[in-house]
N, C-alpha and C. Protein backbone atom coordinates (compact mmCIF):
# COMPACT_ATOMS: atom_id res chain seq x y z
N UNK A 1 -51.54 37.38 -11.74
CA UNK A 1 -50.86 38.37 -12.56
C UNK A 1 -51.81 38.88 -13.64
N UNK A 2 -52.69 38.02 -13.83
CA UNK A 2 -53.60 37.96 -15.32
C UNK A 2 -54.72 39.67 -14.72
N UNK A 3 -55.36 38.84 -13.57
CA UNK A 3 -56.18 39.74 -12.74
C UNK A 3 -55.42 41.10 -12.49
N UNK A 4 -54.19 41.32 -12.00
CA UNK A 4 -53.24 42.82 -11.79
C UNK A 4 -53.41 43.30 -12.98
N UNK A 5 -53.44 42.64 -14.55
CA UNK A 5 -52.50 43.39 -15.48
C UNK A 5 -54.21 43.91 -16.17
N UNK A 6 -55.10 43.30 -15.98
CA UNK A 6 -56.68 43.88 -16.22
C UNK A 6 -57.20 44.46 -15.45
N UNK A 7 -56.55 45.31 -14.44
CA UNK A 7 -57.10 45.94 -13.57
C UNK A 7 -56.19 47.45 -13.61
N UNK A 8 -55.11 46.91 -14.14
CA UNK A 8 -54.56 48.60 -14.88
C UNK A 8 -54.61 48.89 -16.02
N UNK A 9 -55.32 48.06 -16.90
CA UNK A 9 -55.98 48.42 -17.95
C UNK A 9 -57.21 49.19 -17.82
N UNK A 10 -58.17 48.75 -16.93
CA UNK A 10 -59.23 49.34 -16.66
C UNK A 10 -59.26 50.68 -15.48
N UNK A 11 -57.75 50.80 -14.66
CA UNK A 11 -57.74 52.04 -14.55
C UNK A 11 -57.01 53.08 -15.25
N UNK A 12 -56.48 52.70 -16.40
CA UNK A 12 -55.71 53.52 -17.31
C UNK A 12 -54.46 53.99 -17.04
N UNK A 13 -53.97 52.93 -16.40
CA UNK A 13 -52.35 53.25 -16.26
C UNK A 13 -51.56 52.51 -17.04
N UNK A 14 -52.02 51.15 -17.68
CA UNK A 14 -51.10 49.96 -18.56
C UNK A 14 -50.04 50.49 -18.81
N UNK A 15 -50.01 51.61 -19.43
CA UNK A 15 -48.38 51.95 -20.14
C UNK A 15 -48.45 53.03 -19.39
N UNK A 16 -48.10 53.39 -17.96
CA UNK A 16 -47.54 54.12 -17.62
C UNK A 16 -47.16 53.54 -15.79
N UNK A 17 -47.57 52.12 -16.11
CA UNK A 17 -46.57 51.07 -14.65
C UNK A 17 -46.11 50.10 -15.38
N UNK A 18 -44.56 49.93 -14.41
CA UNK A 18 -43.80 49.07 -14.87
C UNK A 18 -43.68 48.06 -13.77
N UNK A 19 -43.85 47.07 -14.77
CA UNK A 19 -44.24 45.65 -13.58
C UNK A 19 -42.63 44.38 -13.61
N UNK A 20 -41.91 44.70 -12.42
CA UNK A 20 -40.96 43.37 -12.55
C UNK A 20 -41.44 42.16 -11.69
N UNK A 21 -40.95 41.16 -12.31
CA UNK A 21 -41.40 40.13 -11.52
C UNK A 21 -39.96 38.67 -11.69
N UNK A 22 -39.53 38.37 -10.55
CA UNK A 22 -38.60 37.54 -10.32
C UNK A 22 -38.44 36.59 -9.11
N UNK A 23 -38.02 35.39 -8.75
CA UNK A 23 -38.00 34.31 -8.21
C UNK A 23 -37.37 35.07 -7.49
N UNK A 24 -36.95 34.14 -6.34
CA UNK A 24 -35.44 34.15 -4.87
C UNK A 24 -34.87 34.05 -5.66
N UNK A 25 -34.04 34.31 -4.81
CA UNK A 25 -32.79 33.79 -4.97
C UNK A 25 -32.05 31.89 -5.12
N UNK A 26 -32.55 31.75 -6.36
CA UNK A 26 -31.91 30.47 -6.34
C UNK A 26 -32.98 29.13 -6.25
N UNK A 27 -32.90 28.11 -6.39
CA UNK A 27 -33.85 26.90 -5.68
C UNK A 27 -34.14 26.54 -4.46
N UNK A 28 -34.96 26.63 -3.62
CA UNK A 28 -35.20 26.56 -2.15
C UNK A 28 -34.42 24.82 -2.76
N UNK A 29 -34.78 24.01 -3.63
CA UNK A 29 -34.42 22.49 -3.60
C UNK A 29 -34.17 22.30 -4.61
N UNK A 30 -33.67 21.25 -5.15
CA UNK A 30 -33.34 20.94 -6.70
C UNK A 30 -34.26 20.44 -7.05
N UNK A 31 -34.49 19.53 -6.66
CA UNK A 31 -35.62 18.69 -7.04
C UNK A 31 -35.51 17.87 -8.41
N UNK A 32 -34.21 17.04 -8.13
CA UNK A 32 -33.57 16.58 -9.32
C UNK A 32 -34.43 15.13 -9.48
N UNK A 33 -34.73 15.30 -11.19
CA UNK A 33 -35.74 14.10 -11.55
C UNK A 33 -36.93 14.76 -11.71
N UNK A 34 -37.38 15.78 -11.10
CA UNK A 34 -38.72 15.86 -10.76
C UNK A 34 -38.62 17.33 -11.44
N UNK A 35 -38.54 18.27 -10.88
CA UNK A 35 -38.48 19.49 -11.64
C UNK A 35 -36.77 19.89 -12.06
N UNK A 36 -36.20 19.45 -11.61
CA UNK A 36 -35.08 19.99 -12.34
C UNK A 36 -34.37 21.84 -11.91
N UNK A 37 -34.72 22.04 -10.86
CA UNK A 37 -35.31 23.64 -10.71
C UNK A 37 -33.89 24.27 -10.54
N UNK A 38 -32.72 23.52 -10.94
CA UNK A 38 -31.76 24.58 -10.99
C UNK A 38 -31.00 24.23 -12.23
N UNK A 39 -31.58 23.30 -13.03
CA UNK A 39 -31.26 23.12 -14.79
C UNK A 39 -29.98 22.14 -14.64
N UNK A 40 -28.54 23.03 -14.88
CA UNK A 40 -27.44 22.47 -15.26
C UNK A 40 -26.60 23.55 -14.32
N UNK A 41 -27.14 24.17 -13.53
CA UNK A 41 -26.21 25.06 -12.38
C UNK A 41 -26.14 24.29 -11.23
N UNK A 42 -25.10 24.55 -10.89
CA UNK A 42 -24.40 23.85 -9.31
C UNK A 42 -25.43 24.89 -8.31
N UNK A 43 -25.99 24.20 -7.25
CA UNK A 43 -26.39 24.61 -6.13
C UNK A 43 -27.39 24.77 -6.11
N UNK A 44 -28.01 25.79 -5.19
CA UNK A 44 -29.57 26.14 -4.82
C UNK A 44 -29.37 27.26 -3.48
N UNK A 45 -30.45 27.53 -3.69
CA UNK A 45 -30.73 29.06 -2.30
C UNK A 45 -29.68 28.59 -1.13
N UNK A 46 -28.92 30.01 -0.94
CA UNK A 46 -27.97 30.30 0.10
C UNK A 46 -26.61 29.73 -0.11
N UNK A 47 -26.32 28.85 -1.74
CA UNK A 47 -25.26 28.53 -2.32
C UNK A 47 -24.28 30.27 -2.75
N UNK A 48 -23.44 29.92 -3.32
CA UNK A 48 -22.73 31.01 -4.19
C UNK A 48 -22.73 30.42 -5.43
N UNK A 49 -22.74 29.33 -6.02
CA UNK A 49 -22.39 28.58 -7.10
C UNK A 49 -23.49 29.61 -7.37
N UNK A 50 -23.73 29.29 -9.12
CA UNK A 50 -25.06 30.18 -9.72
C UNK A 50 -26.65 29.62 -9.43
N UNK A 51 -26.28 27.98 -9.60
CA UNK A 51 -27.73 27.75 -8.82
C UNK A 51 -28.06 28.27 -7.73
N UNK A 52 -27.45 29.19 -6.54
CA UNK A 52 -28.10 29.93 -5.65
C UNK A 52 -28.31 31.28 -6.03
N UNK A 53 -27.61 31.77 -7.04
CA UNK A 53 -27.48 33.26 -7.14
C UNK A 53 -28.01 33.55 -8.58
N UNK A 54 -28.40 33.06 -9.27
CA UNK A 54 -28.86 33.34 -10.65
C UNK A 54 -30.40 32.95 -10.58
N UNK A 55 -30.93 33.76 -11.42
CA UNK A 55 -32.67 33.96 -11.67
C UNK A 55 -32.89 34.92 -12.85
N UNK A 56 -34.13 34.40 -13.25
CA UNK A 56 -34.72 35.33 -14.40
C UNK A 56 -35.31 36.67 -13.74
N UNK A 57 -35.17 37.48 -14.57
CA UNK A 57 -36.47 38.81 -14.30
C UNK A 57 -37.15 39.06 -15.46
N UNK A 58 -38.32 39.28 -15.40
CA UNK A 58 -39.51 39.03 -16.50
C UNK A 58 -39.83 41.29 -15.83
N UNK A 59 -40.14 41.23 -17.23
CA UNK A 59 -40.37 43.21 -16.57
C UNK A 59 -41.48 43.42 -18.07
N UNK A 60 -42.68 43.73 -17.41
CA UNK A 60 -43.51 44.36 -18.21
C UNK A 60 -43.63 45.94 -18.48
N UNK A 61 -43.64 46.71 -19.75
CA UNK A 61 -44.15 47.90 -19.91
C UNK A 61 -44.92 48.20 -21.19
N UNK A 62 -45.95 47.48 -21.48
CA UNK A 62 -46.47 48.04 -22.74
C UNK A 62 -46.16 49.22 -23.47
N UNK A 63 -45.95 48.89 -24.63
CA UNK A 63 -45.62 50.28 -25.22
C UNK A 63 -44.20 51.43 -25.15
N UNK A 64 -43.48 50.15 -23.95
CA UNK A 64 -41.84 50.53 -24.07
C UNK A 64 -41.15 49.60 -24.07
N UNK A 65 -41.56 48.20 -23.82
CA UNK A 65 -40.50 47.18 -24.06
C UNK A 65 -41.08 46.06 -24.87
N UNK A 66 -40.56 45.59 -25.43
CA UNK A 66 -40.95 44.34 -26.29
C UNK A 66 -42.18 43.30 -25.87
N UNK A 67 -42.55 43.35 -26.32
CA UNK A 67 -43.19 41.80 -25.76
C UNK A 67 -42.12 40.57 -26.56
N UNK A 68 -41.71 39.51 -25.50
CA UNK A 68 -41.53 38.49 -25.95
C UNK A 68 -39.59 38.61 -26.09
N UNK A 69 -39.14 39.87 -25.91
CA UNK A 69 -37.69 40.27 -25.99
C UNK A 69 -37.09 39.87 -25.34
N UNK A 70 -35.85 38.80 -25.07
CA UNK A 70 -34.82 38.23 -24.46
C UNK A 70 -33.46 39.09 -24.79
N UNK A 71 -33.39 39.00 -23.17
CA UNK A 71 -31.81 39.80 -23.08
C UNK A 71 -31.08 38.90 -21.73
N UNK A 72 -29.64 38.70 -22.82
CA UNK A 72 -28.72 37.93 -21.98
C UNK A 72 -27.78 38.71 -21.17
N UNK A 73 -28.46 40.15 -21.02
CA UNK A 73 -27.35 41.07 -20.08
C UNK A 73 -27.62 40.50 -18.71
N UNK A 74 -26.34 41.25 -18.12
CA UNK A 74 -26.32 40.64 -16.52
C UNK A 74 -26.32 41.62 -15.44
N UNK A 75 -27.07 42.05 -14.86
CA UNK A 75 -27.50 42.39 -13.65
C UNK A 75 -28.25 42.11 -12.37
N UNK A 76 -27.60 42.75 -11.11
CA UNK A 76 -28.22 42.07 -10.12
C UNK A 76 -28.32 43.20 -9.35
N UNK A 77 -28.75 43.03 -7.81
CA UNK A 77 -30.14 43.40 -7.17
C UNK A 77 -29.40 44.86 -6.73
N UNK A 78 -27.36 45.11 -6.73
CA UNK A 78 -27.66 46.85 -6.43
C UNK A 78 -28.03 47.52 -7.53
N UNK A 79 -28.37 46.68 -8.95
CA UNK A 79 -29.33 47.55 -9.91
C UNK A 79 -30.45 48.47 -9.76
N UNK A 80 -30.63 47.48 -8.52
CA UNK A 80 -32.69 48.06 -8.71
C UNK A 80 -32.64 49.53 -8.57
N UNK A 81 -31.81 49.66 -7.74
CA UNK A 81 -32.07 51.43 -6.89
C UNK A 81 -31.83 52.08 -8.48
N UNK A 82 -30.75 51.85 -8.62
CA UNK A 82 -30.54 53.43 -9.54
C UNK A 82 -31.57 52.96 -10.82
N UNK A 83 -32.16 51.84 -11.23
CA UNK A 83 -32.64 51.12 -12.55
C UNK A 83 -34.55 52.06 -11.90
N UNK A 84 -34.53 52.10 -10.47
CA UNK A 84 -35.82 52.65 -10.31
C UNK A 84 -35.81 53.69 -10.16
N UNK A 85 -34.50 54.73 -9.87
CA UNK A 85 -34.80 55.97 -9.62
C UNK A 85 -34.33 56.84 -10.98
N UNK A 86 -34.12 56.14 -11.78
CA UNK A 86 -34.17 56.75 -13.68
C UNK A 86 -35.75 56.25 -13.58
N UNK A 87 -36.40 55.54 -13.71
CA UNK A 87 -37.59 55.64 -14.27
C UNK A 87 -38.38 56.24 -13.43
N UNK A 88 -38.38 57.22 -12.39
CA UNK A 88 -39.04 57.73 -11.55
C UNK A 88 -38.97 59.32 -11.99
N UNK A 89 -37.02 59.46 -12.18
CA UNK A 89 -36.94 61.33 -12.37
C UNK A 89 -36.60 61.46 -10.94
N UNK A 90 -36.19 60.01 -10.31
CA UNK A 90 -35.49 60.52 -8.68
C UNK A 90 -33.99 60.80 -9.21
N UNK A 91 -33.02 61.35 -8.30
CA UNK A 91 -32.07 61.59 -8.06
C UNK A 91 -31.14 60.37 -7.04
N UNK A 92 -30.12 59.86 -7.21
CA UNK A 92 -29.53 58.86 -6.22
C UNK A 92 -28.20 59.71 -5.57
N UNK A 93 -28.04 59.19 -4.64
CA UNK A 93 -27.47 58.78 -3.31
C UNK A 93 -25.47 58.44 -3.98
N UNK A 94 -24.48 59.20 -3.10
CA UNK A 94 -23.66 58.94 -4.29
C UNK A 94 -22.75 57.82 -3.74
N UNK A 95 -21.93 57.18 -4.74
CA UNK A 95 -21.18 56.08 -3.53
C UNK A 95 -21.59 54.78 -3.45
N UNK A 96 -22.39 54.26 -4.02
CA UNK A 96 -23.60 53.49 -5.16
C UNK A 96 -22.68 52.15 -5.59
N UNK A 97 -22.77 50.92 -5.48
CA UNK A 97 -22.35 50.07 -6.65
C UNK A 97 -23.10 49.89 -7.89
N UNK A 98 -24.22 49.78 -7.96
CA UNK A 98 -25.42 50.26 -9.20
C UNK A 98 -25.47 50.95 -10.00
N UNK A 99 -25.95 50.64 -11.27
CA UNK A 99 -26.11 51.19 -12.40
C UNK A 99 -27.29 50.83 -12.99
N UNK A 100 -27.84 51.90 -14.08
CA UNK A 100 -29.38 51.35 -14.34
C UNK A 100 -29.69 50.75 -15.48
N UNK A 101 -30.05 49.96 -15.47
CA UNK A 101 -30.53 48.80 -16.65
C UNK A 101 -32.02 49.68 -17.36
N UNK A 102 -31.88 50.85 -17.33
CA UNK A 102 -33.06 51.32 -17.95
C UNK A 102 -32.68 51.13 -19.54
N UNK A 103 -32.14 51.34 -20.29
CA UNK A 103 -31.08 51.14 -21.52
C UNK A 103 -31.21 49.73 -22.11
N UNK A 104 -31.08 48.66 -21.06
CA UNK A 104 -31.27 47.23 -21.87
C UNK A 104 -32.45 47.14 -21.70
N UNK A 105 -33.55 47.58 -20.64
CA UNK A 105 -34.88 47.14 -20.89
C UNK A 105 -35.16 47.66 -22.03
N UNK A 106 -34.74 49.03 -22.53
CA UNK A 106 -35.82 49.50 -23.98
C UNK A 106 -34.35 48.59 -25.14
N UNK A 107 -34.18 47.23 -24.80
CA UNK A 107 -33.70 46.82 -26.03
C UNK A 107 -32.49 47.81 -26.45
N UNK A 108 -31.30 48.45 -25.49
CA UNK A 108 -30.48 49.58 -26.27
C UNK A 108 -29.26 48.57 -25.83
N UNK A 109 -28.36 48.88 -26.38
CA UNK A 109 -26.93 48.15 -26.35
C UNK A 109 -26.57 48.62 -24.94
N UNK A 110 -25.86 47.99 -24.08
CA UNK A 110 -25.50 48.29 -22.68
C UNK A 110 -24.18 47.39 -22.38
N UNK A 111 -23.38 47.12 -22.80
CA UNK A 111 -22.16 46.12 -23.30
C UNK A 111 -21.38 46.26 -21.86
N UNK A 112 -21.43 47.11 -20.59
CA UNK A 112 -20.80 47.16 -19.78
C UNK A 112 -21.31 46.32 -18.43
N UNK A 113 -22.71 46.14 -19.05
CA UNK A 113 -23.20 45.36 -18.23
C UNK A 113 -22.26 43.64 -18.00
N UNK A 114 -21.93 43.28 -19.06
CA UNK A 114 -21.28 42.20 -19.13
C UNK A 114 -20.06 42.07 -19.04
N UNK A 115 -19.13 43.03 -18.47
CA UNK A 115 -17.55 43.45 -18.47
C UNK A 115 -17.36 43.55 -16.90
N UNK A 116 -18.41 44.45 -15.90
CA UNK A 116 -17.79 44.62 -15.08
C UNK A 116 -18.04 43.93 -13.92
N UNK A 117 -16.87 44.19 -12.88
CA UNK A 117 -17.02 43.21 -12.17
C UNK A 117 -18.28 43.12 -10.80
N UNK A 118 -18.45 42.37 -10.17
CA UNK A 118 -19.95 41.67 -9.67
C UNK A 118 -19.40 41.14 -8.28
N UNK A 119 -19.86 41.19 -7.14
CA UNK A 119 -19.61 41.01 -5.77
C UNK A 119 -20.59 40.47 -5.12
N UNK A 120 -20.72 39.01 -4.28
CA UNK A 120 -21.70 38.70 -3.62
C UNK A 120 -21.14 38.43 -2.02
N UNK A 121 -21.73 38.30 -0.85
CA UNK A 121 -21.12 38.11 0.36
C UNK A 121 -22.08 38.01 1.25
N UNK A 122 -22.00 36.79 2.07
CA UNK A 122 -22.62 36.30 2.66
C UNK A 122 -22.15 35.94 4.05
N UNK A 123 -23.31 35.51 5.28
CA UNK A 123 -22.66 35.67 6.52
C UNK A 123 -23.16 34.87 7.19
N UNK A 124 -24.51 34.02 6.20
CA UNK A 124 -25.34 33.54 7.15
C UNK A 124 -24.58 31.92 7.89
N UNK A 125 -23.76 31.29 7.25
CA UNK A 125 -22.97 29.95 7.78
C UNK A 125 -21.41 30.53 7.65
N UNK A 126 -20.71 31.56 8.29
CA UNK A 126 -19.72 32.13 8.24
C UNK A 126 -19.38 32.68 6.42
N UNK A 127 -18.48 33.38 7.20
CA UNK A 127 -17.95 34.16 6.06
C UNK A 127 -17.72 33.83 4.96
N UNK A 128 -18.58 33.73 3.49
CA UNK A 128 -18.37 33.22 2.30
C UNK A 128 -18.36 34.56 1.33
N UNK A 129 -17.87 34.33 -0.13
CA UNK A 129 -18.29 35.35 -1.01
C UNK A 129 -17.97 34.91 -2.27
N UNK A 130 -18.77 35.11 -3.12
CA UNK A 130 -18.05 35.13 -4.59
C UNK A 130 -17.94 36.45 -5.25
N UNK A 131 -17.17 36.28 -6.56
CA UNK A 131 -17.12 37.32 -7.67
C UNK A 131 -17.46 37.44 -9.15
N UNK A 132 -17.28 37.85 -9.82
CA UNK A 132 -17.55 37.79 -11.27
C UNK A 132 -16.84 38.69 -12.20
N UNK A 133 -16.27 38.49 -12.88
CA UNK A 133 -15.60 39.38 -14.05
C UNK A 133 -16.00 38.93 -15.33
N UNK A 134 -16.89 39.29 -16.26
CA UNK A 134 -17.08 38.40 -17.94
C UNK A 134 -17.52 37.18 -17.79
N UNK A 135 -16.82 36.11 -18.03
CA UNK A 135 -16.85 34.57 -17.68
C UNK A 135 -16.52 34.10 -16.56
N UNK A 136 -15.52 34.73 -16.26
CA UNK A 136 -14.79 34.32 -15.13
C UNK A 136 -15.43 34.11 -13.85
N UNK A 137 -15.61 33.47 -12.66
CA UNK A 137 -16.76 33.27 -11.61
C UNK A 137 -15.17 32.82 -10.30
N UNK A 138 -15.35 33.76 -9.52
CA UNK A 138 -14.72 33.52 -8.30
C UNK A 138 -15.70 33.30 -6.99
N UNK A 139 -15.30 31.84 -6.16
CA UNK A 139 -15.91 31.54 -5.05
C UNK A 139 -14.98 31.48 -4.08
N UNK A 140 -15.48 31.99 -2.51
CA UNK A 140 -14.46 31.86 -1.85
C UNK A 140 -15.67 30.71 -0.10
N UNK A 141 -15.74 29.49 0.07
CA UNK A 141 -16.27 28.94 0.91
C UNK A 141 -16.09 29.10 2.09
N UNK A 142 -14.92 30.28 2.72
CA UNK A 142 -14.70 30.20 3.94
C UNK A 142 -13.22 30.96 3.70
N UNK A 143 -12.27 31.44 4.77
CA UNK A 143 -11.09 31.91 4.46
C UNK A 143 -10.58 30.97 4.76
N UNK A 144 -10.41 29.90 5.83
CA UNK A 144 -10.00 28.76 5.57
C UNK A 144 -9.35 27.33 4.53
N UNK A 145 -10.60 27.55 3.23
CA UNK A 145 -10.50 27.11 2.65
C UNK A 145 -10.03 27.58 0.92
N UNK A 146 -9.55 26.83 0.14
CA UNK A 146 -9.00 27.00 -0.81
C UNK A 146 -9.94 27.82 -2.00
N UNK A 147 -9.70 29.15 -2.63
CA UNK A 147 -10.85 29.50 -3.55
C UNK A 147 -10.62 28.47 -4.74
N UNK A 148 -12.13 28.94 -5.49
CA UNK A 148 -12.46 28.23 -6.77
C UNK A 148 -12.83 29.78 -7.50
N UNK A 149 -12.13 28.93 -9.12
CA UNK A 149 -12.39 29.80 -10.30
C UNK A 149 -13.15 29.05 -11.07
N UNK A 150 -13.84 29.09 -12.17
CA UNK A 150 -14.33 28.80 -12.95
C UNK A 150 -14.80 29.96 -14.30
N UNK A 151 -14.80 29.35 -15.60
CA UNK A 151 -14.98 29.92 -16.56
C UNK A 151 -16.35 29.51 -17.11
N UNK A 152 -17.48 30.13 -17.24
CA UNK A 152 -18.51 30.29 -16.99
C UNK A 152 -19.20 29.88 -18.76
N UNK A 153 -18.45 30.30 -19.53
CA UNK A 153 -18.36 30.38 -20.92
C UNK A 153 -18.35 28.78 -21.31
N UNK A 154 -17.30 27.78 -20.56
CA UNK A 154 -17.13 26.25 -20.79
C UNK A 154 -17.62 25.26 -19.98
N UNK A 155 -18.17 26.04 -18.84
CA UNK A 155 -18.06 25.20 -17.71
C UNK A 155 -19.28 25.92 -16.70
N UNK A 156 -21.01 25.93 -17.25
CA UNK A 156 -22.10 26.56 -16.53
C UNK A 156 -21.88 25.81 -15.41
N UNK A 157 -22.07 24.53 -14.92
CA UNK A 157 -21.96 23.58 -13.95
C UNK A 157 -21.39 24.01 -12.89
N UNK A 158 -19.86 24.75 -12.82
CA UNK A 158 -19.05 25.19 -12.41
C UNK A 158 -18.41 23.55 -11.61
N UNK A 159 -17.90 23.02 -12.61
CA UNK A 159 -17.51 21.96 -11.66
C UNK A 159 -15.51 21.67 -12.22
N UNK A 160 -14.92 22.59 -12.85
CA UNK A 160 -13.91 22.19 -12.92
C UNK A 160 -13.12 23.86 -12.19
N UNK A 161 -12.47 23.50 -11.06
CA UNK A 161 -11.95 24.36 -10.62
C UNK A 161 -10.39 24.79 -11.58
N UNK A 162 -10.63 26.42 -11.76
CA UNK A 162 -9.09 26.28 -12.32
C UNK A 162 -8.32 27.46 -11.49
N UNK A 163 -8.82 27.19 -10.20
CA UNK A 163 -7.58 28.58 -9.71
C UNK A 163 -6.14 28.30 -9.62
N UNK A 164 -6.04 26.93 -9.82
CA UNK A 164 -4.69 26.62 -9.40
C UNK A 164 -3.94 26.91 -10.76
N UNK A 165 -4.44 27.15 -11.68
CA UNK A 165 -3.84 27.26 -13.10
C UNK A 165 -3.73 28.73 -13.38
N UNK A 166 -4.86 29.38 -12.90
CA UNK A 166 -4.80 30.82 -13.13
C UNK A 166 -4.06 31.69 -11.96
N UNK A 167 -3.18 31.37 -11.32
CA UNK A 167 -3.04 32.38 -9.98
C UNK A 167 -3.13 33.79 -10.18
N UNK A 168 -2.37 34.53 -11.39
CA UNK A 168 -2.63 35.51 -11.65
C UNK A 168 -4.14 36.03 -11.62
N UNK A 169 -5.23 36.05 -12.23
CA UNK A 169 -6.46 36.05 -12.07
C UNK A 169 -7.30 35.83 -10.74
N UNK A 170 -6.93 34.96 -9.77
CA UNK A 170 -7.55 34.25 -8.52
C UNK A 170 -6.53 35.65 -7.84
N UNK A 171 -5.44 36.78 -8.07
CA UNK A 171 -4.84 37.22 -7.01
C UNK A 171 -5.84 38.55 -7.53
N UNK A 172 -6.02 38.85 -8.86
CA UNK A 172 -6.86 39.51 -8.94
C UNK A 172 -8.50 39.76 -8.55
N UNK A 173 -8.96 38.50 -8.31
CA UNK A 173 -10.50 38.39 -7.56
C UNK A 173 -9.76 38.43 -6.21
N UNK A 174 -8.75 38.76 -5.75
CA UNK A 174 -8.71 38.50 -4.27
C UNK A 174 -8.48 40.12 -3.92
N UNK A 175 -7.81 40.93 -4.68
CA UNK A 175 -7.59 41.94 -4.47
C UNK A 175 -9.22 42.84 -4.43
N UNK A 176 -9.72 42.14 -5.59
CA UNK A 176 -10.90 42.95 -5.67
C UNK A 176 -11.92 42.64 -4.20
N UNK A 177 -11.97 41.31 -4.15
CA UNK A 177 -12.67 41.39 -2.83
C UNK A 177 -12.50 42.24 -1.67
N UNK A 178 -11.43 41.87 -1.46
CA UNK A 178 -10.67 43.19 -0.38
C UNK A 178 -11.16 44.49 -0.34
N UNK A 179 -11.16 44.77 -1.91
CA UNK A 179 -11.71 45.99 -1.91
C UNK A 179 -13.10 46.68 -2.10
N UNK A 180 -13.94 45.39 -2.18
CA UNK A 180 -15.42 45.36 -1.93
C UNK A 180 -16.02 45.37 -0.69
N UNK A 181 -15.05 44.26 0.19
CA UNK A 181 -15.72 44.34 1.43
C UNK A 181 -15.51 45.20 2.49
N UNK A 182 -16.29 45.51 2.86
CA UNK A 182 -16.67 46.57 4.24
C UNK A 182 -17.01 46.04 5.68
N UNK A 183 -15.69 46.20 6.55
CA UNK A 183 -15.63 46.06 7.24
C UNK A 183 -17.12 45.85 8.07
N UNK A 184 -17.71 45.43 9.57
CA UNK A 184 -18.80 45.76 9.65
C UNK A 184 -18.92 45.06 11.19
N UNK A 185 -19.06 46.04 12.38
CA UNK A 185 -19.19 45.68 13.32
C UNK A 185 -20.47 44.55 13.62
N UNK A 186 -21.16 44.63 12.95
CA UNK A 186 -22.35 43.41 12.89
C UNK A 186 -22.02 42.02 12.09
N UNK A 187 -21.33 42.24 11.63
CA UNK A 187 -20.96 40.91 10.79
C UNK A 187 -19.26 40.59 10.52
N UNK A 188 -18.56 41.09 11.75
CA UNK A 188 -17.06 41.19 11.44
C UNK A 188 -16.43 39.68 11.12
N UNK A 189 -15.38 40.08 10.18
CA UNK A 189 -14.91 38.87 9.65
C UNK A 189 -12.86 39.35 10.01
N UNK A 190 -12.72 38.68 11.36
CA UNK A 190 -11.24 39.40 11.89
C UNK A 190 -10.37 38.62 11.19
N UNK A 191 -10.38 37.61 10.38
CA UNK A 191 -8.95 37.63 9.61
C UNK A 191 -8.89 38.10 8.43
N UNK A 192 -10.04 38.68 8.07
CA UNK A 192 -10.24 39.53 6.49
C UNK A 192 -10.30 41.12 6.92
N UNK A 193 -10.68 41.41 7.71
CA UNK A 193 -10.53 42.83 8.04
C UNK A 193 -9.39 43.29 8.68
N UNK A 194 -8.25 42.36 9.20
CA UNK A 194 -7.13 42.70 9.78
C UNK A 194 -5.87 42.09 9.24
N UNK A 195 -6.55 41.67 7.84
CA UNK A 195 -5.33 41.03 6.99
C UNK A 195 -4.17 41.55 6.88
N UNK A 196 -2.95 40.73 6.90
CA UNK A 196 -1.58 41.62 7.04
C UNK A 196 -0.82 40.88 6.00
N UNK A 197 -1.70 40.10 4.85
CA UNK A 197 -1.49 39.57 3.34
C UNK A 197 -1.26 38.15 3.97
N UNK A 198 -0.83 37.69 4.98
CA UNK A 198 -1.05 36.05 5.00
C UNK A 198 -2.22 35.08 4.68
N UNK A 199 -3.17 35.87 4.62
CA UNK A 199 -4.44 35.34 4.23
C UNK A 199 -4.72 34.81 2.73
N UNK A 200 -4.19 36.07 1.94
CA UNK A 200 -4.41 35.81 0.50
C UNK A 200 -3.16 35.18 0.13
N UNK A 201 -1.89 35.08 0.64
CA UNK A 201 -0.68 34.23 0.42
C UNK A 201 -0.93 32.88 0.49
N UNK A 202 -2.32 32.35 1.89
CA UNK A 202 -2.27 31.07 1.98
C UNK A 202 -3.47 30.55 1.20
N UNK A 203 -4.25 31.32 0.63
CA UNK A 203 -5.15 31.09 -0.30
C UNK A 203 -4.83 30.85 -1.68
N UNK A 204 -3.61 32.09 -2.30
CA UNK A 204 -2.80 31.34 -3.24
C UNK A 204 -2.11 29.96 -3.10
């Protein structure tokens, strides 16, 4: 990185490329005792808990962003598009879940970043997904099985489930899922795409 960032110094671009740089997704291993590589988060790569889905992004721009500036906003990867095509002067594509984090990189208040809601879904060991609203963290392990809530604010670990306390809330991450996911002849999921509400009845 040392070698990249002296080599656009010496071609005179430093402040005019912007350099991000970020891990996977998650801990290939924990590596508990030894590195510790997913802290105090549940899981690791190809989890939903946050130890699979949470990571830093480190973003260089001399001369437009801080050196040394920490920001606890939250965004993830359908950011990039529209977060790269504001700093380009491209135009996007409409129909988009993304929004651009150009605003919190220069240090500007962006407060919606942390309000709205967040969708992950996965296919690779059957049909899983989580959600996110504020604190709130919805997992779903299978349709089979029972979802988990957790409040993110008391409980980083995610180890005390409270959907059974919140139903109201857990019917609301269920609705929203529904309405996130997209059907998809490559990855069809036939009791979620042909739901006739027994699904989310037996999940409540």
């Amino acid at each position: 990185m040392g070698r990249m960032f002296s080599l656009l110094r010496e071609m005179g671009i430093d402040q005019d490329t912007i350099v991000f740089f970020c891990s996977d997704n998650g801990a290939a291993n924990r590596y508990e005792g030894t590195f510790n590589s997913s802290g105090p988060l549940r899981g690791k790569k190809r989890s939903l808990y946050d130890g699979g889905l949470r990571t830093v992004m480190v973003v260089r721009w001399p001369g437009h962003i801080k050196a040394g500036a920490v920001s606890d906003d939250i965004w993830y990867f359908p950011d990039v598009l529209p977060t790269c095509a504001e700093l380009a002067g491209a135009s996007l594509p409409n129909n988009i879940d993304g929004v651009s984090v150009v605003p919190s990189l220069l240090s500007q208040p962006q407060p919606e970043l942390q309000s709205r809601p967040l969708y992950w879904e996965d296919h690779e060991r059957g049909f899983r997904c989580a959600a996110r609203k504020g604190d709130w963290k919805f997992v779903c392990n299978g349709l089979d099985r029972p979802v988990e809530v957790y409040n993110l604010a008391d409980d980083i670990g995610e180890e005390e489930n409270l959907a059974e306390s919140n139903p109201e809330l857990v019917k609301w991450f269920w609705d929203f899922l529904k309405e996130s996911h997209t059907p998809s002849a490559n990855w069809p999921v036939p009791k979620l795409d042909q739901d006739d509400g027994k699904i989310s009845n037996r999940i409540l």
